[in-house]
Protein backbone atom coordinates (compact mmCIF):
# COMPACT_ATOMS: atom_id res chain seq x y z
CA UNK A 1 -15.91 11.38 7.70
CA UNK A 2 -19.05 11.87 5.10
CA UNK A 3 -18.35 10.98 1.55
CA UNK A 4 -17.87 14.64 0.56
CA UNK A 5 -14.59 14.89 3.17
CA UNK A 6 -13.25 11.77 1.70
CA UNK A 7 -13.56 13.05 -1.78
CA UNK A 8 -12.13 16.12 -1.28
CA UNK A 9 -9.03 14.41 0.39
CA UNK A 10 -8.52 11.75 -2.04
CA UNK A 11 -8.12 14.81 -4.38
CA UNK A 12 -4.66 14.69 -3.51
CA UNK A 13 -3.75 11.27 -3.73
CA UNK A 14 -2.86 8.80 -6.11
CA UNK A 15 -2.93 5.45 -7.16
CA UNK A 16 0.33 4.93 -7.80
CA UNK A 17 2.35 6.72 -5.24
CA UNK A 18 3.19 5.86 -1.50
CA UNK A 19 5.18 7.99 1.10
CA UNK A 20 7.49 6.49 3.49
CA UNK A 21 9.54 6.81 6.10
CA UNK A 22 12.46 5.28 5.90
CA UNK A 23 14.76 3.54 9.07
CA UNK A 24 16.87 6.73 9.29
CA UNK A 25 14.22 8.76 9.24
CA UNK A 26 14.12 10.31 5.57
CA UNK A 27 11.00 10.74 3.06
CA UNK A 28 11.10 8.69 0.49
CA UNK A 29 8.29 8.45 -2.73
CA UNK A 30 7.80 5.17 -4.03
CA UNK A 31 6.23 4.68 -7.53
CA UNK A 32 4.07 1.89 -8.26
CA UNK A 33 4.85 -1.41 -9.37
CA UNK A 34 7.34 -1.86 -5.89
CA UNK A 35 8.02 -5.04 -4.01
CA UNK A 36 6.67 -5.96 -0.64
CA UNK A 37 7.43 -9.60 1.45
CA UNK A 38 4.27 -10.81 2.78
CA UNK A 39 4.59 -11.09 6.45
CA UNK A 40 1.23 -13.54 7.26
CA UNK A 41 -0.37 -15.90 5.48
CA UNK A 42 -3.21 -14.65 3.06
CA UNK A 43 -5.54 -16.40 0.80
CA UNK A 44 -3.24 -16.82 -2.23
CA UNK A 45 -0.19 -15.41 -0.90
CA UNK A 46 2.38 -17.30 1.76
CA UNK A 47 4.91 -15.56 4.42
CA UNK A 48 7.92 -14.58 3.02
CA UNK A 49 6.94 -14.68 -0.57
CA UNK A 50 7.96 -11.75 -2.53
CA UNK A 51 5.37 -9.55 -4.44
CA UNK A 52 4.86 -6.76 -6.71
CA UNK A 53 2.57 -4.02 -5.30
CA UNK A 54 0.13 -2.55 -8.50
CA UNK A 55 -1.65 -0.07 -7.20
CA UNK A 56 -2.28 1.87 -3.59
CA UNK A 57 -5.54 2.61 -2.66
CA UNK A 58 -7.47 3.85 0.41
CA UNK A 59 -11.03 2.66 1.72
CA UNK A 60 -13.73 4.29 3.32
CA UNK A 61 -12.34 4.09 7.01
CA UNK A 62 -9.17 5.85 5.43
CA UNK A 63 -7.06 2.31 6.15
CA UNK A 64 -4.22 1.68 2.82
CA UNK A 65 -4.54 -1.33 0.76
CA UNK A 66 -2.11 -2.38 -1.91
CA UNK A 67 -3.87 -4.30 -5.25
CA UNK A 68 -2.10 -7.50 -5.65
CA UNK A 69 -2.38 -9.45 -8.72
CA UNK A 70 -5.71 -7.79 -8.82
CA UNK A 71 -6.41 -8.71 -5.20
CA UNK A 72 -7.23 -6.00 -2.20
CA UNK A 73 -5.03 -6.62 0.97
CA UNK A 74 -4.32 -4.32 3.90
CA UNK A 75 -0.75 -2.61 4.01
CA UNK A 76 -0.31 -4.27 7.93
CA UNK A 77 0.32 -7.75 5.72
CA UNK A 78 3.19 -6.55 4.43
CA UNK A 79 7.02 -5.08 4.89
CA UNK A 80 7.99 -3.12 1.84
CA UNK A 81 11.28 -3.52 1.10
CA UNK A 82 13.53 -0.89 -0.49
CA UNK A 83 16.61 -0.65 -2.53
């Protein structure tokens, strides 16, 4: 994907919104600031702890990263849990 494809389709996306499936199987639109359990040790972050996603982002290779107190992680670190 050039840089002019991945412009075009971050168009459509924003910062501060996330679609997900849910367990039975319905779409649900989570707004940013939501809470994700970390599921591995990270740098600053421990399994299990509880944390505050700011802001969803995307990088080059089209792979999802939530900003964490400031922090880019990838999404696979992490179970988002829902109300």
């Amino acid at each position: 994907m050039n840089e002019r494809q991945l412009a075009e389709l971050l168009k459509y996306s924003s910062p501060n919104e996330l679609y997900i499936v849910t367990w039975n199987n319905l779409l649900k639109l989570l707004f940013t600031p939501f809470k994700v359990i970390v599921s591995d040790d990270l740098e600053e972050l421990a399994k299990g702890q509880v944390v505050w996603v700011e802001e969803v982002k995307v990088t080059k290779e089209l792979k999802t990263v939530y900003i964490i107190h400031g922090r880019a992680y990838y999404y696979h670190h992490f179970d988002i849990l829902t109300d």
